[in-house]
Protein backbone atom coordinates (compact mmCIF):
# COMPACT_ATOMS: atom_id res chain seq x y z
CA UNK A 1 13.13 -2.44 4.19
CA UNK A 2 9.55 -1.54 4.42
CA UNK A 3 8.56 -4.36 7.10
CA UNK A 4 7.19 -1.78 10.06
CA UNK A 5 5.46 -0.05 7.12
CA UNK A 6 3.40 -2.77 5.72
CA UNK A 7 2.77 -3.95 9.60
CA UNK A 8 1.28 -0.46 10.05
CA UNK A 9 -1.00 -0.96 7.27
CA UNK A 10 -1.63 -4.59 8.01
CA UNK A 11 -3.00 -2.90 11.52
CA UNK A 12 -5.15 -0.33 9.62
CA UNK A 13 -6.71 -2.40 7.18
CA UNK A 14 -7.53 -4.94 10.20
CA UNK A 15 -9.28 -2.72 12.00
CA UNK A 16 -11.29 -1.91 8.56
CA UNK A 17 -12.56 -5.08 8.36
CA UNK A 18 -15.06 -5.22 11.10
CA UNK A 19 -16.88 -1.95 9.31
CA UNK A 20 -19.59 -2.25 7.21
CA UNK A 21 -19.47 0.70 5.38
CA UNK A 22 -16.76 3.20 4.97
CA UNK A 23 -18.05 7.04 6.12
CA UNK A 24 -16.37 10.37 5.89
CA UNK A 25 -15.33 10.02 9.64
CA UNK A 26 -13.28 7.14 8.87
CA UNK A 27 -11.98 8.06 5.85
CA UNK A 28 -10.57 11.23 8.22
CA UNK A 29 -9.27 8.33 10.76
CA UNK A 30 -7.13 6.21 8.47
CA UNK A 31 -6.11 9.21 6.31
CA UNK A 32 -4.52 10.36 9.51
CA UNK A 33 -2.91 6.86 10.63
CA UNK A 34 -1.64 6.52 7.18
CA UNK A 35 -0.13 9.77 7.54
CA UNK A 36 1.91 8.98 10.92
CA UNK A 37 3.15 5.54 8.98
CA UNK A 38 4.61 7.28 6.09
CA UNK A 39 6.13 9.93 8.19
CA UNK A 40 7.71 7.00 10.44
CA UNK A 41 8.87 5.23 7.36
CA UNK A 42 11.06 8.56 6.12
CA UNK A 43 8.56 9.29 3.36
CA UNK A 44 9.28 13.13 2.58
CA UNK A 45 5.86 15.62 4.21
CA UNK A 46 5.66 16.39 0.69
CA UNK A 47 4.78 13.38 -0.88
CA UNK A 48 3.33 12.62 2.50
CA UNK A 49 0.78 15.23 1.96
CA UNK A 50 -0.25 14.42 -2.45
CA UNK A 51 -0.49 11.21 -1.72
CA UNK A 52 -3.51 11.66 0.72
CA UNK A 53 -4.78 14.33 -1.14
CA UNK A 54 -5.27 12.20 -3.75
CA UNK A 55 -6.55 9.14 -1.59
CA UNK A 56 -9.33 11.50 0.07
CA UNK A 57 -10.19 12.56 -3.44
CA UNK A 58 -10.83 9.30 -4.62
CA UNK A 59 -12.09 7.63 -0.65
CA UNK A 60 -15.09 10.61 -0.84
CA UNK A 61 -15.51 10.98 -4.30
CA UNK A 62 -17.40 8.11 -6.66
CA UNK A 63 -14.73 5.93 -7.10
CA UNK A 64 -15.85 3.63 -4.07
CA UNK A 65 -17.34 -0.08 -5.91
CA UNK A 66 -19.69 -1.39 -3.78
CA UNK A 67 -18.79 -4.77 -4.14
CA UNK A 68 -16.01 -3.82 -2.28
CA UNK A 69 -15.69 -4.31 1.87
CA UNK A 70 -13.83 -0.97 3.39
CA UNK A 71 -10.70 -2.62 4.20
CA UNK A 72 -10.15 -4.03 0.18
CA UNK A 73 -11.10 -0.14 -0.56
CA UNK A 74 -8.94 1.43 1.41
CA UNK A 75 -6.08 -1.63 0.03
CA UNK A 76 -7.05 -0.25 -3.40
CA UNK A 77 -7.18 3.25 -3.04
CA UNK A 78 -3.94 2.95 -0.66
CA UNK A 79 -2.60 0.42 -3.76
CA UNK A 80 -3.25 3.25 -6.17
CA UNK A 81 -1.22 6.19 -4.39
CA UNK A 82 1.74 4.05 -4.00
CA UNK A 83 1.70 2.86 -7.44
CA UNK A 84 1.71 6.80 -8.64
CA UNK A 85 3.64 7.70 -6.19
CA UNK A 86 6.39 5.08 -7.10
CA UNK A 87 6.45 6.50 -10.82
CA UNK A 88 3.23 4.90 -11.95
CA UNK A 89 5.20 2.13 -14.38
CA UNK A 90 8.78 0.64 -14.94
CA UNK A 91 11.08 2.43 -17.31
CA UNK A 92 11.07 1.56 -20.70
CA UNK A 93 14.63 1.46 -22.50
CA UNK A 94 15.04 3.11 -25.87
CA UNK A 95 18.08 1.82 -28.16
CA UNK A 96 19.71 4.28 -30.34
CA UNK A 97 19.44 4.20 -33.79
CA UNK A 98 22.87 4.47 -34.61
CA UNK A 99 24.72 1.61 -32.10
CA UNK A 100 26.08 2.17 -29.33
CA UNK A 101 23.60 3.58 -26.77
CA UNK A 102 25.48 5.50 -24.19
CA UNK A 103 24.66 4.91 -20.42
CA UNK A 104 26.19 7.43 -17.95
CA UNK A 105 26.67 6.11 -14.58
CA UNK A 106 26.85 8.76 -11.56
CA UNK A 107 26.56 8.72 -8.04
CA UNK A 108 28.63 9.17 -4.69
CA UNK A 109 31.25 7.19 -3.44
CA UNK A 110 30.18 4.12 -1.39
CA UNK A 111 26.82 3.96 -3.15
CA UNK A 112 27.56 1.27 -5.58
CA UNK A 113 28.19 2.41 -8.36
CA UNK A 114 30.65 0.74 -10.05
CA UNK A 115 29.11 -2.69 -8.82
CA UNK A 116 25.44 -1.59 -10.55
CA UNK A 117 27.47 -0.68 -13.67
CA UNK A 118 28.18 -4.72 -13.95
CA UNK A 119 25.21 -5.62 -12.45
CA UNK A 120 23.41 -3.22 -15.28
CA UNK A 121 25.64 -4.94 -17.83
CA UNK A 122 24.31 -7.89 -17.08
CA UNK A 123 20.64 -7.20 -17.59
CA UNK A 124 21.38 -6.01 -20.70
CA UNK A 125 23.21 -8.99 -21.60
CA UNK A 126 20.14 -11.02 -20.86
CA UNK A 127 18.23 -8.44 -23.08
CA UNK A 128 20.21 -9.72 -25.93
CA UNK A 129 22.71 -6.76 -25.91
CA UNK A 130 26.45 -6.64 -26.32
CA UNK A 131 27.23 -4.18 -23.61
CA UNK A 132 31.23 -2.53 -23.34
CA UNK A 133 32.27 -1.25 -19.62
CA UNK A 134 33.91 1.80 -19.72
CA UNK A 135 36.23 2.87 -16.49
CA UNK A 136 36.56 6.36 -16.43
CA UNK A 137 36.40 6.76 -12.19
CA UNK A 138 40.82 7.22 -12.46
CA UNK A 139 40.82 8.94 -8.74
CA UNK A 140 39.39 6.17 -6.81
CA UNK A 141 42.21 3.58 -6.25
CA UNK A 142 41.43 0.29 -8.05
CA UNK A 143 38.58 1.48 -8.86
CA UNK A 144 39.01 0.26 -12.49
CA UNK A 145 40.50 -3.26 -11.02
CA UNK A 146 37.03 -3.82 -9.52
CA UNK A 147 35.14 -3.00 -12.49
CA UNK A 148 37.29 -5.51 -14.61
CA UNK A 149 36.66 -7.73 -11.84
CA UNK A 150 33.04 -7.52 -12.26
CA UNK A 151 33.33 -7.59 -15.73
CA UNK A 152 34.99 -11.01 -16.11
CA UNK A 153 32.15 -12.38 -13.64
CA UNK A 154 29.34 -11.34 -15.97
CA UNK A 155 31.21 -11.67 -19.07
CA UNK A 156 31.52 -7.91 -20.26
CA UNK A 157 34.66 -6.62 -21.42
CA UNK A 158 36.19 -3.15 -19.96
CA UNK A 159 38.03 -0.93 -21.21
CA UNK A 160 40.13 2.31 -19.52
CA UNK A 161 43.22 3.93 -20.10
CA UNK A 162 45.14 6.21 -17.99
CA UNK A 163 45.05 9.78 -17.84
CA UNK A 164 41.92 11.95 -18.22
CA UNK A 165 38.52 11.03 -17.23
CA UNK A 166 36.98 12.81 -19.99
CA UNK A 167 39.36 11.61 -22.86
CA UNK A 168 38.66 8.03 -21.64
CA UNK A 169 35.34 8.03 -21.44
CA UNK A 170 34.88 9.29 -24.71
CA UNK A 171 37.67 6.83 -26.42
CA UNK A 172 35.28 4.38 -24.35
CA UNK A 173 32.39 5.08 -26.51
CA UNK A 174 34.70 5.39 -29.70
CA UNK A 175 36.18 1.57 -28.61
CA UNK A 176 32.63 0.81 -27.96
CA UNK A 177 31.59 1.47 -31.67
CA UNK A 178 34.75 -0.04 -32.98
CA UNK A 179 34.12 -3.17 -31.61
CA UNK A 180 30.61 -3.48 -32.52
CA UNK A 181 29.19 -3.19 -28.85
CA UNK A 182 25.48 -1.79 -28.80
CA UNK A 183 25.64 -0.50 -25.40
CA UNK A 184 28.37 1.08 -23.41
CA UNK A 185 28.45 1.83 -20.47
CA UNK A 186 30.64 4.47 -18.67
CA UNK A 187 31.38 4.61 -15.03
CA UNK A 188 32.21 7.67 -13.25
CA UNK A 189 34.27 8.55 -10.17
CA UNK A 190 32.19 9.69 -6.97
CA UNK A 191 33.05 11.99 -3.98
CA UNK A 192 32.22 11.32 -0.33
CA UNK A 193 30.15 14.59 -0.96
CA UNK A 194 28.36 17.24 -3.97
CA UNK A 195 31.09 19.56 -4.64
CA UNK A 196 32.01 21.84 -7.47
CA UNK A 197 35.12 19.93 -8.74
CA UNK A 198 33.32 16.83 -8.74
CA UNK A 199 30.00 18.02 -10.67
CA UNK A 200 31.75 19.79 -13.04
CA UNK A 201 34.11 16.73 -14.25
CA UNK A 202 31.00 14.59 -14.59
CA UNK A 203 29.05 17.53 -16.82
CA UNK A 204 32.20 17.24 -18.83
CA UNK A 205 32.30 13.77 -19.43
CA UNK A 206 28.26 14.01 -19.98
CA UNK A 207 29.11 16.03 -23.08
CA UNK A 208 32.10 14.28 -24.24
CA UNK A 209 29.49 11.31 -24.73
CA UNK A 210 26.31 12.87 -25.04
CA UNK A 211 24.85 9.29 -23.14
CA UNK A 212 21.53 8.19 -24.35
CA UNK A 213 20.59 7.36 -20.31
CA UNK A 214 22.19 8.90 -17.20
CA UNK A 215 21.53 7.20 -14.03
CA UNK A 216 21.95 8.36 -10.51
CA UNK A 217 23.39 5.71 -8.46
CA UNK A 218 21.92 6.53 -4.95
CA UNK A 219 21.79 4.51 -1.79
CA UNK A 220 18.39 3.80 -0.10
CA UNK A 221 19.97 3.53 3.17
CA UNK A 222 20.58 7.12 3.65
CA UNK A 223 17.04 8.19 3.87
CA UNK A 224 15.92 11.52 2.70
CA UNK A 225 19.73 12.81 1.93
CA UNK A 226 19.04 10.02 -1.17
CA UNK A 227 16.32 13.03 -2.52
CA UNK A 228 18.90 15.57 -1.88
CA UNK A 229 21.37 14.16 -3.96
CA UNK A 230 19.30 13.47 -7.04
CA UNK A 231 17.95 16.91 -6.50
CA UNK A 232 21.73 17.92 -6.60
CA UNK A 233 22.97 15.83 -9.44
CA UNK A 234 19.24 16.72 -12.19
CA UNK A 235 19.83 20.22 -11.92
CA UNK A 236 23.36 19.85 -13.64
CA UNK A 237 22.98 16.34 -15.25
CA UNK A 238 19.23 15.62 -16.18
CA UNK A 239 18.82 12.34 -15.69
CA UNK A 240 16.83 10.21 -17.17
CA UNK A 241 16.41 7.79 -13.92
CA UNK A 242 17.88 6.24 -10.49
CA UNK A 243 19.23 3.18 -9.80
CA UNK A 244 18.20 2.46 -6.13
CA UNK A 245 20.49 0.30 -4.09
CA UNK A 246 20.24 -1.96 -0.78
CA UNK A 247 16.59 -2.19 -0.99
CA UNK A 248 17.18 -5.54 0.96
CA UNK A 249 18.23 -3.54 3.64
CA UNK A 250 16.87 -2.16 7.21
CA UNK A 251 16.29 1.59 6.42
CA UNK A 252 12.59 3.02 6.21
CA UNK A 253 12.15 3.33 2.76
CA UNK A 254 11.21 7.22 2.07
CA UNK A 255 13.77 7.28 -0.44
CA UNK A 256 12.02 4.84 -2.53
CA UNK A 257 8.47 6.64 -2.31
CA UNK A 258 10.21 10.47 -2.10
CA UNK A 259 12.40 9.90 -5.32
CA UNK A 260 9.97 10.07 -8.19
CA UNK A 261 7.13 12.80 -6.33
CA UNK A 262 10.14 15.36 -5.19
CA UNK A 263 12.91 15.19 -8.29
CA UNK A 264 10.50 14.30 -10.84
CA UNK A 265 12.89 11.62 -12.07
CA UNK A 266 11.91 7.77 -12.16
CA UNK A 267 13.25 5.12 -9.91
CA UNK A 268 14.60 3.26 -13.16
CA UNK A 269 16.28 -0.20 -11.57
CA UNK A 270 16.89 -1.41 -8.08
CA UNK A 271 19.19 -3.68 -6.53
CA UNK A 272 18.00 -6.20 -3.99
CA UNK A 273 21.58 -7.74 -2.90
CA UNK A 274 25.02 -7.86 -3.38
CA UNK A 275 25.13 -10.59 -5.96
CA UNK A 276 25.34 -9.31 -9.52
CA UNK A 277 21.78 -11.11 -9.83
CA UNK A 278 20.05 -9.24 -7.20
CA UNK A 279 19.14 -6.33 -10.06
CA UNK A 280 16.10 -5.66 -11.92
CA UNK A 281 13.91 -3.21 -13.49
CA UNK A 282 11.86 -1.37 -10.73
CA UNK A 283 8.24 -2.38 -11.27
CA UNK A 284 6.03 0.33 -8.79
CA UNK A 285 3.19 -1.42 -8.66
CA UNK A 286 4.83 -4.78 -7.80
CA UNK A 287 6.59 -2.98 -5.26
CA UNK A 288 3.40 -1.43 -3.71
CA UNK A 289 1.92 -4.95 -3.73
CA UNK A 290 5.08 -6.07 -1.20
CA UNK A 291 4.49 -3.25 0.76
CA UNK A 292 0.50 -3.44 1.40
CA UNK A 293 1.66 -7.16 2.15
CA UNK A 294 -0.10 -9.06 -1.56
CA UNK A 295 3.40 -10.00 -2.38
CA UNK A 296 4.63 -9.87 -5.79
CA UNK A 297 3.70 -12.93 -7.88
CA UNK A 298 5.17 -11.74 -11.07
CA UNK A 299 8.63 -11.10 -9.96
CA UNK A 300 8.71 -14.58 -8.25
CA UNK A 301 7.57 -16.15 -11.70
CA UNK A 302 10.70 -14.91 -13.41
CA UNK A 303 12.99 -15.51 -11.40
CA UNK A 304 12.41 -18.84 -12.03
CA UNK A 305 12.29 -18.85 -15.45
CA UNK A 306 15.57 -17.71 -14.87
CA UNK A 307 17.22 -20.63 -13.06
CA UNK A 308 14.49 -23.67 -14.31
CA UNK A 309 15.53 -24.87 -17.76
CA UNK A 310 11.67 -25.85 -19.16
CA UNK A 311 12.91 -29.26 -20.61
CA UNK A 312 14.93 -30.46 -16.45
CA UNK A 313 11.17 -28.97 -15.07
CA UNK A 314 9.22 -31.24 -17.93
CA UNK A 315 11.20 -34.24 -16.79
CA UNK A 316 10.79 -33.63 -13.12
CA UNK A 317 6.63 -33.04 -13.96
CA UNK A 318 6.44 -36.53 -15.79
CA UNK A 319 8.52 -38.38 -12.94
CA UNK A 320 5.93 -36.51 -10.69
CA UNK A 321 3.25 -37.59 -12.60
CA UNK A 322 4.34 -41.43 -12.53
CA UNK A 323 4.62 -41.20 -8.57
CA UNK A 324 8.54 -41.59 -9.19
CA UNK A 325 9.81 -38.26 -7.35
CA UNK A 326 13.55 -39.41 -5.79
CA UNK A 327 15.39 -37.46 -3.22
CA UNK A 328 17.67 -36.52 -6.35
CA UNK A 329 14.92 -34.64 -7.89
CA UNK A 330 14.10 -33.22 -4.21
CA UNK A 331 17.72 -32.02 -4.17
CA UNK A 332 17.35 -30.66 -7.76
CA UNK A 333 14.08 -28.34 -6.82
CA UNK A 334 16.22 -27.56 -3.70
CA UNK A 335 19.06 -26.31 -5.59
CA UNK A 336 17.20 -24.25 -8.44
CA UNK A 337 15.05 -22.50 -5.31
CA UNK A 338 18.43 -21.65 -3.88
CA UNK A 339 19.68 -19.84 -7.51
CA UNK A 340 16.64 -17.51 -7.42
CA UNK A 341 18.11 -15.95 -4.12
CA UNK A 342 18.34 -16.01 0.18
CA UNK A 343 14.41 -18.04 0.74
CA UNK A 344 13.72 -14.95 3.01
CA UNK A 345 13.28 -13.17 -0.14
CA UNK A 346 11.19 -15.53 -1.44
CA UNK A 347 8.89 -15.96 1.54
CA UNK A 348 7.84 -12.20 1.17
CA UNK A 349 6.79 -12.57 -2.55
CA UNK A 350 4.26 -15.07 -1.88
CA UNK A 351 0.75 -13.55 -1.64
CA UNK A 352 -1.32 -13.96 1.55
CA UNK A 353 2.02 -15.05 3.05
CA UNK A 354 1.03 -14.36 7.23
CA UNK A 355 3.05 -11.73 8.42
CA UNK A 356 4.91 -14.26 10.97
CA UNK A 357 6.04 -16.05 8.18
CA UNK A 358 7.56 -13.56 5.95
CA UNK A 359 8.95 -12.24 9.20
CA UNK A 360 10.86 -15.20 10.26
CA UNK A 361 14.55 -15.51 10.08
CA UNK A 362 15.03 -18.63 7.99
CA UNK A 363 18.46 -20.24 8.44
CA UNK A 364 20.17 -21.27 5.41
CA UNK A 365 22.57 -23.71 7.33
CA UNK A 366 19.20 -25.93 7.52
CA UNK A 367 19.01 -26.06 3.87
CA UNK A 368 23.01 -26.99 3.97
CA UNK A 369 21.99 -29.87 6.33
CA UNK A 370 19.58 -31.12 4.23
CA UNK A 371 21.84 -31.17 1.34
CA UNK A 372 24.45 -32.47 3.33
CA UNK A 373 22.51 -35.98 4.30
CA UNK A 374 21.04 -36.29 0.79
CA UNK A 375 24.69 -36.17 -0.76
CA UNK A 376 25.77 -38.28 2.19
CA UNK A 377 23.49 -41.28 0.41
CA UNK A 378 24.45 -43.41 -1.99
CA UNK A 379 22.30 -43.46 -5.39
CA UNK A 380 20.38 -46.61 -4.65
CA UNK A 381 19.47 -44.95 -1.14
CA UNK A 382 18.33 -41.60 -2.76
CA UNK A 383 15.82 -43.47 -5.42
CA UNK A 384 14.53 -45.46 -2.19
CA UNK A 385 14.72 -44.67 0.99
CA UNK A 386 13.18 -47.44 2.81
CA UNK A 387 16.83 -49.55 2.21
CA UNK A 388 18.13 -47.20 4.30
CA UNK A 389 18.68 -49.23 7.98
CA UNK A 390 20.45 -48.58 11.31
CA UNK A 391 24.52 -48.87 9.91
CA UNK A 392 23.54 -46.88 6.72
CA UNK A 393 22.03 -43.97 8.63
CA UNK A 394 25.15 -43.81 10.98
CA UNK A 395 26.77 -43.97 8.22
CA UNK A 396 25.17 -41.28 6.17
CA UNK A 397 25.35 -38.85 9.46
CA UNK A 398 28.99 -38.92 9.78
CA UNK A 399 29.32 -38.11 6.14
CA UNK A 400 27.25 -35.76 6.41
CA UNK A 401 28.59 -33.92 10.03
CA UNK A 402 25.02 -34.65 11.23
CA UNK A 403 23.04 -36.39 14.05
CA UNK A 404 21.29 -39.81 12.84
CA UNK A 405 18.07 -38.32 14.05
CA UNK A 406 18.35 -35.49 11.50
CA UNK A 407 18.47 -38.55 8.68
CA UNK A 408 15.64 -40.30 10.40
CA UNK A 409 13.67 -37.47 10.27
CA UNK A 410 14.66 -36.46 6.57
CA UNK A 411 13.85 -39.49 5.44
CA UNK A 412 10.36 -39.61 7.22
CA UNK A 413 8.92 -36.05 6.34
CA UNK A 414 9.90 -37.16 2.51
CA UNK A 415 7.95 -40.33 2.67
CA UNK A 416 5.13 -38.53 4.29
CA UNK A 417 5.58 -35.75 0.75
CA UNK A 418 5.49 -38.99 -1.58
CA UNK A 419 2.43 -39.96 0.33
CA UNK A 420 0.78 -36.76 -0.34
CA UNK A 421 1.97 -36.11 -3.75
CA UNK A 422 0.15 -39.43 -4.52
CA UNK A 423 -3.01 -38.15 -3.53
CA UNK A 424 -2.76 -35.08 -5.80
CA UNK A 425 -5.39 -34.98 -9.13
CA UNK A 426 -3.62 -36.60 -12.00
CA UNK A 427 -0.91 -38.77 -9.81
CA UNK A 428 -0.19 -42.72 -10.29
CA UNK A 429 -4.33 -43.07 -11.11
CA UNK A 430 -5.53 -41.65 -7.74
CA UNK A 431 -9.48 -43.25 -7.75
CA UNK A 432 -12.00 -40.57 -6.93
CA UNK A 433 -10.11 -37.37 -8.37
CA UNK A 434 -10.86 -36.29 -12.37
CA UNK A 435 -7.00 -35.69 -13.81
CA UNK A 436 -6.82 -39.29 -16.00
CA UNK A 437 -9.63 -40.28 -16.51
CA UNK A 438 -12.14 -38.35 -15.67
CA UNK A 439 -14.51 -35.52 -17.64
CA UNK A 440 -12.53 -32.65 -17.19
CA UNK A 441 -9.34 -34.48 -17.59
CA UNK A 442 -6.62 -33.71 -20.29
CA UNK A 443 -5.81 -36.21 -22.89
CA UNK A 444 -2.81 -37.88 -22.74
CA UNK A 445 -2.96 -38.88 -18.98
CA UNK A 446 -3.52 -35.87 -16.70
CA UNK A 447 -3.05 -32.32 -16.24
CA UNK A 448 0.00 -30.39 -15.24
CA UNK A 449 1.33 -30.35 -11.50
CA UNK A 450 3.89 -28.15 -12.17
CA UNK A 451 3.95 -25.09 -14.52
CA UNK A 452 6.88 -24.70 -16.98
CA UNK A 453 9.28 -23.13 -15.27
CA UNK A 454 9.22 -24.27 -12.50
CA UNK A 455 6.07 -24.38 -10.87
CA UNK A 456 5.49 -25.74 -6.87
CA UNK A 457 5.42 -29.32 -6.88
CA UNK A 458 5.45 -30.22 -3.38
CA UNK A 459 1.30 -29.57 -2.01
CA UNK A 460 0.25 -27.49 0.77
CA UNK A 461 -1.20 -30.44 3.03
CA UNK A 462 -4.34 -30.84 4.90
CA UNK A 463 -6.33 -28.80 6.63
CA UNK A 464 -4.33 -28.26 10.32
CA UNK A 465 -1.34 -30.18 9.40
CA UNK A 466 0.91 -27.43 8.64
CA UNK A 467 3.45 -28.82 5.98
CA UNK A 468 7.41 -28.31 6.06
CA UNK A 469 10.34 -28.84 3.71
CA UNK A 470 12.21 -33.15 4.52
CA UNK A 471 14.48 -31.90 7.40
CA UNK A 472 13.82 -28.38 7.75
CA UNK A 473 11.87 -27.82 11.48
């Protein structure tokens, strides 16, 4: 979503570089580039306008550290706005003291609302919550049948009854407390547009459950109307926050930097995708990070603590560490990458990723290959490779609805990773490196070449030899 705006700043900041100092006239120069990016990338003038304000405040004022270059100031006062400008920091959820807390989901049809009620579910389900669904959106034809759907995939119960919106919302929250459940959740029905009928059923239901959070549902992709609507929908719900969807998608992004600065509101959870994992707090400064291109370290890290069980990654480390990485624990890695969601994602978390690389298209079929040929082998073949001769890789290849070159060259690029991996500190007693037996070694035989949860464990590679996944070109 905000690709041509971190390529515009990626511009600025290189031209930044080759000064030595930063002066007023310069400040004035990139204040006003800044200003045309944000303008392309939807941002509303408003928020346009406060946030250079407050980067020429802080460019001209004493805040400059002169260990600093111009270009890493600029980053960090450009860093700053965004971050404040985003909401400053995520939203922190408050449980009531008296169970359940009520969440009030609102929004307009076709911005995914009843899909972010599940995917919301969810997260609090890996909070350590017992979340209820309520469906009170009775207008929009199986609108309930979706959200039981949902609810069977993450493993939330529903509840709805016919009739009323209002009565069944608030027998939702009376079911809710019945059955124990700490958190329920009520989903509303939506209109293809604001009007009177339709704000003045939600107020209704609003005080039939006096919810503890109400969240504006509200699509990214629709640019600057997304600041209308939550304009709209505060003055007759206050809400608390907005769940921002289809951030994975190709609009500008103003929505995302207008939300906070013009309704007042915070952006309280986005969703990334249409899988009910794609959802997560909103974090503004990790988001800022992406943007100015420093990728977002943190959110990478837990997603996968999420998919790596630490005792599988332990076992994987020690078989690394005796030089005894198979092409089954290759296809392992390759698998758990896969759960934390499309690599393309991935790619643009990494910090100091070049922008050619986060911009590529990366085809998942590869990775299908891949897995394909290593299935295609028998269990001997997988542990060692080198058995593998002529009739075996024909063999493998038709199994495998590949070429026998694609299996030649599998197997070769995974050799040339055990090679390397040997040569890594702390690896089957690699003489000349400290990780054994050296000063600053660990007891016990070495230190760690892959973090818990999950860590890299395949090395960069030298100097000019750009490095590449077995089988991926």
């Amino acid at each position: 979503m905000f690709e041509s705006l971190s390529e515009r700043f990626e511009g600025i900041f290189a031209r930044l570089r080759s000064k030595g100092t930063l002066r007023e006239s310069d400040v004035d120069e990139v204040l006003r580039e800044i200003r045309l990016a944000l303008l392309e990338a939807d941002v509303n003038f408003t928020v346009v306008r406060t946030m250079l304000d407050r980067i020429r405040a802080a460019a001209v004022g004493d805040r400059i550290h002169e260990a600093l270059n111009p270009a890493q100031q600029v980053v960090k006062l450009v860093n700053e706005a965004l971050v404040e400008a985003l909401g400053g920091e995520s939203i922190r959820i408050q449980y009531a003291s008296k169970p359940p807390t009520v969440v009030l989901m609102a929004g307009l049809q076709g911005s995914g609302k009843t899909t972010n009620a599940a995917k919301l579910a969810r997260w609090f389900r890996q909070q350590g919550r017992n979340p209820l669904l309520v469906g009170a959106d009775l207008q929009r034809p199986a609108a309930v049948e979706q959200l039981r759907t949902l609810g069977e995939r993450v493993g939330v119960p529903v509840f709805s009854q016919p009739g009323d919106p209002v009565e069944t919302a608030r027998a939702g929250v009376e079911e809710a407390r019945r059955l124990g459940r700490d958190v329920c959740i009520v989903d509303t029905a939506g209109r293809l547009a604001i009007d009177t009928e339709m704000m003045d059923q939600v107020r209704r239901i609003s005080q039939a459950t006096s919810p503890d959070y109400t969240f504006l549902v509200v699509d990214a992709m629709t640019g600057q109307d997304a600041v209308t609507v939550a304009e709209s929908f505060d003055a007759t719900l206050a809400l608390d926050g907005v769940i921002l969807t289809k951030l994975d998608g190709d609009a500008r992004g103003g929505a995302a930097l207008s939300v906070k600065e013009v309704v007042g509101k915070p952006i309280a959870f986005a969703s990334t995708g249409e899988k009910v994992e794609d959802f997560d707090l909103f974090h503004p400064d990790r988001l800022a990070s992406r943007i100015l291109g420093m990728g977002d370290m943190l959110t990478l890290i837990e997603k996968a603590e999420q998919v790596y069980e630490k005792e599988e990654a332990e076992q994987t480390a020690a078989r690394l560490l005796e030089g005894k990485f198979t092409l089954d624990d290759f296809l392992e890695q390759l698998q758990q990458v896969r759960k934390m969601g499309p690599l393309q994602n991935l790619m643009g978390m990494m910090p100091g990723m070049p922008k050619e690389m986060r911009n590529a298209e990366i085809d998942e079929g590869q990775v299908n290959r891949v897995e394909a040929i290593i299935r295609s082998m028998t269990r001997a073949e997988r542990v060692d490779p080198t058995v593998i001769d002529g009739s075996r890789r024909l063999r493998i290849a038709n199994g495998s609805g590949t070429q026998t070159s694609d299996v030649s060259q599998l197997i070769k690029q995974f050799r040339e990773m055990q090679k390397l991996m040997k040569r890594m500190p702390g690896i089957s007693g690699t003489k000349g490196v400290r990780g054994r037996k050296g000063k600053k070694g660990r007891k016990g035989g070495g230190g760690r070449v892959t973090p818990p949860g999950g860590g890299r464990t395949t090395p960069a590679g030298k100097a000019g030899q750009p490095f590449t996944l077995p089988g991926l070109k």
